[in-house]
Protein backbone atom coordinates (compact mmCIF):
# COMPACT_ATOMS: atom_id res chain seq x y z
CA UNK A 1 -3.64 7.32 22.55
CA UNK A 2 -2.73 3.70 23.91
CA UNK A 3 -4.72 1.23 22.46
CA UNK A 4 -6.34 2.96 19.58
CA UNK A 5 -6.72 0.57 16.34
CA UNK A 6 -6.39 1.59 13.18
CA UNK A 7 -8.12 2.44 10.29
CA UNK A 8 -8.86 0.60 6.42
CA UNK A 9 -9.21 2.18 3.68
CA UNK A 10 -13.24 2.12 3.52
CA UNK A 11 -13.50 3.84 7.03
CA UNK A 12 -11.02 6.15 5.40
CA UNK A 13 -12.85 7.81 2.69
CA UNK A 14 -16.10 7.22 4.56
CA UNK A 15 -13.93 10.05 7.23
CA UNK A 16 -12.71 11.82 4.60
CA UNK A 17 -16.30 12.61 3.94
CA UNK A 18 -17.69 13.76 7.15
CA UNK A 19 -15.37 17.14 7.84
CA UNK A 20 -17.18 20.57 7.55
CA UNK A 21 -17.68 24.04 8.33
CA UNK A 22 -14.93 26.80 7.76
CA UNK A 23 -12.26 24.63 9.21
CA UNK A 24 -13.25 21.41 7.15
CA UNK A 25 -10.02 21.70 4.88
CA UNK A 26 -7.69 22.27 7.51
CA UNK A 27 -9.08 19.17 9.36
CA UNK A 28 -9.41 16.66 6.56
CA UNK A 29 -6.16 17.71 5.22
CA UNK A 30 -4.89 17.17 8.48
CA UNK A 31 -6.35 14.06 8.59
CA UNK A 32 -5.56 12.52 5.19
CA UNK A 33 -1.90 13.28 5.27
CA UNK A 34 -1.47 11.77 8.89
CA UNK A 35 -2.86 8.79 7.44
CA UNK A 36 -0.82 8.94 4.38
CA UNK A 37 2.99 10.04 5.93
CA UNK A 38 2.24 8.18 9.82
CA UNK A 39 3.27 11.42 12.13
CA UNK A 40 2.58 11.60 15.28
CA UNK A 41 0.05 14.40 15.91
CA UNK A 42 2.55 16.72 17.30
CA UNK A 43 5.30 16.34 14.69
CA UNK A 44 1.42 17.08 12.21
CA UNK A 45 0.36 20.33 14.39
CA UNK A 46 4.26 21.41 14.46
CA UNK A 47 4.66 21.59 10.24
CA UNK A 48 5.13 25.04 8.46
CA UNK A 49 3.84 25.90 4.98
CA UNK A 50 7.51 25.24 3.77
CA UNK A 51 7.66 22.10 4.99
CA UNK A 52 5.17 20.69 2.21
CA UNK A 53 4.79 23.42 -0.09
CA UNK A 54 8.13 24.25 -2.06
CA UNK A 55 8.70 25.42 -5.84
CA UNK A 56 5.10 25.84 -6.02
CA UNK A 57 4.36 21.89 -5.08
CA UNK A 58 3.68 19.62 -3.05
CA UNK A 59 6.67 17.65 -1.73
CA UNK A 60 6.83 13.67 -2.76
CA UNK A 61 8.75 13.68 0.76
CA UNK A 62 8.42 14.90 3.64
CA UNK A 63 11.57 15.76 6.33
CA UNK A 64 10.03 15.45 9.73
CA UNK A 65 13.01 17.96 11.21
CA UNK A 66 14.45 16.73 14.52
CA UNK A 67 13.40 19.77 16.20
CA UNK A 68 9.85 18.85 15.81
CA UNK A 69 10.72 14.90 16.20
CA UNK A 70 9.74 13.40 19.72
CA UNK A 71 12.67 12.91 21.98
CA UNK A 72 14.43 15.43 19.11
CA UNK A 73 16.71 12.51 18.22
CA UNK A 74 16.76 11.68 14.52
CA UNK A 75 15.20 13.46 11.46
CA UNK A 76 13.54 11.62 9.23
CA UNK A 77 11.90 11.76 5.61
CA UNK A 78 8.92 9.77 4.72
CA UNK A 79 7.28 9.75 0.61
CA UNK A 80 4.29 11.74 0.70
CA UNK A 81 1.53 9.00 -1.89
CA UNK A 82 -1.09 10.67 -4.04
CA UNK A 83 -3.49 11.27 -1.37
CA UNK A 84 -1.20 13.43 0.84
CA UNK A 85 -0.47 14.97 -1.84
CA UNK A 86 -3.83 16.16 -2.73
CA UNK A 87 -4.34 16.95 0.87
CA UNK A 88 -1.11 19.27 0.38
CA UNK A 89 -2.66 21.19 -2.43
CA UNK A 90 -5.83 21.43 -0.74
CA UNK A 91 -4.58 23.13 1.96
CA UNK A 92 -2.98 25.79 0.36
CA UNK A 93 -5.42 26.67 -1.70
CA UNK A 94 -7.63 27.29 0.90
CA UNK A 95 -4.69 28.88 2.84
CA UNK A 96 -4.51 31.35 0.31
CA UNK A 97 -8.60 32.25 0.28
CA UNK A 98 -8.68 32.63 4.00
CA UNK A 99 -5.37 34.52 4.12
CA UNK A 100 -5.06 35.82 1.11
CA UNK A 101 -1.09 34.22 0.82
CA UNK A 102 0.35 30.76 1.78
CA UNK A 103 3.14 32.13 3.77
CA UNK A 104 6.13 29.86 3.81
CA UNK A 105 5.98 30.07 7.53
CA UNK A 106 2.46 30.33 8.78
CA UNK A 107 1.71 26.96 11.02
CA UNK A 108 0.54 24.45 8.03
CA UNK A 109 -2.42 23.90 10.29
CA UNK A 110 -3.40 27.03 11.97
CA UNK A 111 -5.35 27.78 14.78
CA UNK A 112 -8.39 29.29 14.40
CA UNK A 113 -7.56 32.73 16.92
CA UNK A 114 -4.54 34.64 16.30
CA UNK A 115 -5.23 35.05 12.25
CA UNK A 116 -3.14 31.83 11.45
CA UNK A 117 -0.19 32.95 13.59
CA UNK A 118 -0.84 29.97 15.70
CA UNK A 119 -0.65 25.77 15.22
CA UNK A 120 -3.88 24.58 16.31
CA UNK A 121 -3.41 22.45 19.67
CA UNK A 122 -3.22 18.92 20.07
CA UNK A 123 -6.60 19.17 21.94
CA UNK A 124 -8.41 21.02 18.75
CA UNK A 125 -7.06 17.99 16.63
CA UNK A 126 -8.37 15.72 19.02
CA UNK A 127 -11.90 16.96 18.66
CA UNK A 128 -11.61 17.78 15.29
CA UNK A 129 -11.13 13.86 14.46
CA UNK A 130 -13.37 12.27 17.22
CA UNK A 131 -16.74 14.89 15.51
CA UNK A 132 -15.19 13.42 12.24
CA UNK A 133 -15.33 9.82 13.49
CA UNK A 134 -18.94 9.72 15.09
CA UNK A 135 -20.07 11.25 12.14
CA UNK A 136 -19.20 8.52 10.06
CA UNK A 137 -20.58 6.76 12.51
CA UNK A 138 -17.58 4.50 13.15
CA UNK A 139 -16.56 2.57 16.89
CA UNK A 140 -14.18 1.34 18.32
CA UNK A 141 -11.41 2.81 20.01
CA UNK A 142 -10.45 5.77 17.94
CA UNK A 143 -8.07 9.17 18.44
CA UNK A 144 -5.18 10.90 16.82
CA UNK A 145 -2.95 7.74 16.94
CA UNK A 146 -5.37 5.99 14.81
CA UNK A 147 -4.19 8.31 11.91
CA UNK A 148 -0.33 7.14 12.70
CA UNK A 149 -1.47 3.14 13.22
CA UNK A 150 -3.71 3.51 9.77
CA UNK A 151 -0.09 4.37 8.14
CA UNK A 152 1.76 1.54 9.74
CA UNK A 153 -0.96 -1.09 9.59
CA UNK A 154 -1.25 -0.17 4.93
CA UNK A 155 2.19 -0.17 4.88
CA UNK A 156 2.93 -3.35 6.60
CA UNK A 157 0.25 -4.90 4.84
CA UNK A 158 1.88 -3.62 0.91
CA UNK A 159 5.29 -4.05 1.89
CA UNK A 160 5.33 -6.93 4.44
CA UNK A 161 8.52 -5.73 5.42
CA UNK A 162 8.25 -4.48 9.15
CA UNK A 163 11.81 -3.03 9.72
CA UNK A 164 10.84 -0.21 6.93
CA UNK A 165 7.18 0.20 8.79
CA UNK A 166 10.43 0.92 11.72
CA UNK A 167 12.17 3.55 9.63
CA UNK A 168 9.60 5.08 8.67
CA UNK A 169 8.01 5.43 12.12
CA UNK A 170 11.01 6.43 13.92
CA UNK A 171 11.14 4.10 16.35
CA UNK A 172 13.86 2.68 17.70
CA UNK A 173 13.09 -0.41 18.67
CA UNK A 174 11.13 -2.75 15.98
CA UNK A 175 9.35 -4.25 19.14
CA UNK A 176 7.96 -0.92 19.33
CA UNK A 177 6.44 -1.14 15.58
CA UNK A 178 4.95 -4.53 16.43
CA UNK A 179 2.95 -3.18 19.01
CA UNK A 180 1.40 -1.06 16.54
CA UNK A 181 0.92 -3.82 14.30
CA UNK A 182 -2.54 -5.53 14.73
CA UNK A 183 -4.78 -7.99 12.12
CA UNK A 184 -6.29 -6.66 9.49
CA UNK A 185 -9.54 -5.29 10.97
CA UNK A 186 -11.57 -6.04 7.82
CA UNK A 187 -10.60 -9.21 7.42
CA UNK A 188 -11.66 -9.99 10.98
CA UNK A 189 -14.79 -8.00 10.75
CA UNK A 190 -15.85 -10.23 7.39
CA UNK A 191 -14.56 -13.48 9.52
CA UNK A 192 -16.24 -12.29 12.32
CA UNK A 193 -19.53 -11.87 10.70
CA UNK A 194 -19.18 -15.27 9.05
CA UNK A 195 -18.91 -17.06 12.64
CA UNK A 196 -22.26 -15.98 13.16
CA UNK A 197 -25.77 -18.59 13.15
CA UNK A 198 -27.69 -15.79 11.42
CA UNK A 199 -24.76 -15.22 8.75
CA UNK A 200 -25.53 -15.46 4.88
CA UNK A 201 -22.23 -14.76 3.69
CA UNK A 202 -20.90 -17.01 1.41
CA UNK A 203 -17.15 -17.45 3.29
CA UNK A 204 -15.67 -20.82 3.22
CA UNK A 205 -13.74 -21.86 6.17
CA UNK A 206 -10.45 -22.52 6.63
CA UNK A 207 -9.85 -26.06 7.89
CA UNK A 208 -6.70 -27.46 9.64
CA UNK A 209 -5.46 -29.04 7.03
CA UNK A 210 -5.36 -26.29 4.80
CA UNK A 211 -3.33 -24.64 7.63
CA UNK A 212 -1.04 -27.39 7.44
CA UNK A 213 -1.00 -26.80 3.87
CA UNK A 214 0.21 -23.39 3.28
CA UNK A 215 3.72 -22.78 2.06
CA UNK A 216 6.23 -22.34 5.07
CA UNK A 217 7.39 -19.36 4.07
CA UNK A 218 3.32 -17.51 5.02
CA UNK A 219 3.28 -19.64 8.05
CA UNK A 220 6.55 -17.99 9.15
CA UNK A 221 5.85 -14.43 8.40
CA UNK A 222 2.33 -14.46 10.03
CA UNK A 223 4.18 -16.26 13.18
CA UNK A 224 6.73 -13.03 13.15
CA UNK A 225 3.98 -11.02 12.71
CA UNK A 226 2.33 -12.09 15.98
CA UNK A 227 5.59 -11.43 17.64
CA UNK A 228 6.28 -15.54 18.17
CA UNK A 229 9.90 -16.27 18.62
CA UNK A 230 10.04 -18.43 15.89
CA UNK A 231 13.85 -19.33 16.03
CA UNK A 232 12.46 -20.98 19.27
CA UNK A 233 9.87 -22.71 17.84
CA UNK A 234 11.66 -24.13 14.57
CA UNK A 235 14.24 -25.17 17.80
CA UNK A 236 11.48 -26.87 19.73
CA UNK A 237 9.71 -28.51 16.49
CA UNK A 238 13.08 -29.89 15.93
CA UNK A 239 14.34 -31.55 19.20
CA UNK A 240 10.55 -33.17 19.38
CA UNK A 241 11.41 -35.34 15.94
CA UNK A 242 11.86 -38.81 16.66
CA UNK A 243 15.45 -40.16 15.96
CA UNK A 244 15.55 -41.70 12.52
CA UNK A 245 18.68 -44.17 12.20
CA UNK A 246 20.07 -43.14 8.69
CA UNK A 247 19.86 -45.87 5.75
CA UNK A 248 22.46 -43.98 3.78
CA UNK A 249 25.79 -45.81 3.62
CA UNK A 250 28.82 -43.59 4.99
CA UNK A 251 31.91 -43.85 2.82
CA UNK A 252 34.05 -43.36 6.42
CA UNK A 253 31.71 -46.04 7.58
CA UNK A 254 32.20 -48.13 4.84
CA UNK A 255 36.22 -48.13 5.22
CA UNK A 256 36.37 -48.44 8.92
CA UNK A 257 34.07 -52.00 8.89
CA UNK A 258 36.43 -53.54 6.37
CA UNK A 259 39.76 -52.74 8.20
C-alpha cells in the first residue's frame, strides 16, 4: 500500500501481542516473519510448508522462488533472524494440531475454507493485520507493506548499507529502496514530543554548531540517505570557495624566475 510507514520494534511486539482466535498463529506468524525476511505479501501468502520447514527445521534462509517473485524475474534468498524463526516453528506446530500433519505442500498460510488446501487471500491478510493494528491501538498509515518497510527500515538502520537493503528487497533500482526508506519514526516521535511547550522530557537540543560539528563522514551518509545528490553538492560547496593565492613556493616556479 503506497505510503504506508513502517514499523519499530516496540509497535512490533506490542502487534505481536494483539492476534487471537483459532487463526491467531497463522496471522502472527504471518506477521512476524514478513517483518523479519521483508516479502511482499504475495510472495508471504504464495509460500509452501517446504519452503521454511526442511530436515525437520526451520530454514536460516529463505529462497523466495521466481515463480512466486513479482514480475517473476529473479529468485532471491534472504536469512531468516531468530524471530522468523520462531514464527517458523510456531506455525507448524500448530499446522500439525489443526491438521494433524505439516504437509510439505499445504499453503504455509492456509485459508480458512477448503481444509488448508487453499493460501489465504491477500484481502484476509489485509484484515487480519489492520484488527491486529487497532488493537494495539497504533495510527498512522498502516497495511501489509508496513510489514515489508519494517524489514527495510531495521535493516538499513543495523547495516547502513542501502544497496544490501536493495538485494535483499529485490528491487532493481536502489532509487526504488530509498523510497522505502524514511526517518526513524521513534526518534521523531521522542523529538517530536520534545518540541512541545507542555514537554517534560529531558532532551537536549541539537544546536547548529554541533551540526557543523559532526564528523563528515555522518553528515554524508544522512545527506545520501535523504536522497541529496551529494556529488553535486560537494561540487557546488567547492566552486563557492574564495580563491586563495598559494604561499607555497613552486620548485618550476622557482627555476623559471631565475632564468
Amino acid at each position: 500500500m503506497k505510503g504506508t510507514r513502517p514499523l519499530d520494534n516496540a509497535e512490533i511486539r506490542k502487534v505481536s501481542e494483539t492476534f487471537g482466535g483459532v487463526f491467531a498463529v497463522r496471522n502472527r506468524s504471518l506477521f512476524m516473519l514478513g517483518v523479519s525476511v521483508g516479502g511482499r505479501i504475495s510472495e508471504l501468502i504464495a509460500l509452501k510448508v517446504d519452503d521454511v520447514w526442511q530436515n525437520g527445521n526451520p530454514v536460516k534462509d529463505l529462497l523466495f522462488d521466481r515463480n512466486i517473485v513479482k514480475g517473476g524475474e529473479v529468485s532471491r534468498a534472504v536469512p531468516v533472524n531468530v524471530d522468523g524463526r520462531q514464527a517458523i516453528e510456531n506455525l507448524i506446530a500448530w499446522h500439525t494440531e489443526l491438521y494433524g500433519d505439516a504437509d510439505p505442500t499445504r499453503p504455509l498460510f492456509p485459508s480458512r475454507k477448503g481444509q488448508g488446501s487453499k493460501s489465504m487471500t491477500r484481502i484476509a491478510a489485509h484484515n487480519a493485520l489492520k484488527e491486529a493494528f487497532e488493537a494495539a491501538g497504533l495510527n498512522g498509515k498502516l497495511g501489509t507493506h508496513s510489514l515489508r518497510k519494517s524489514y527495510a527500515q531495521r535493516l538499513y538502520e543495523q547495516t547502513n548499507d542501502i544497496y544490501a537493503v536493495q538485494e535483499m528487497l529485490g528491487h532493481k533500482s536502489v532509487v526504488t529502496t530509498q523510497r522505502y526508506l524514511g526517518v526513524n519514526y521513534a526518534s521523531v516521535r521522542d523529538a517530536s514530543e520534545a518540541m512541545s511547550i507542555h514537554s517534560e522530557l529531558n532532551v537536549s537540543t541539537k544546536t547548529l554548531s554541533s551540526v557543523n560539528d559532526a564528523p563528515d563522514d555522518e553528515l554524508l551518509v544522512e545527506l545520501l540517505r535523504r536522497g541529496y545528490d551529494v556529488a553535486r553538492l560537494l561540487q557546488e560547496d567547492k566552486s563557492e570557495q574564495p580563491f586563495q593565492p598559494s604561499t607555497e613556493k613552486h620548485p618550476s616556479i622557482e627555476k623559471d624566475l631565475y632564468r
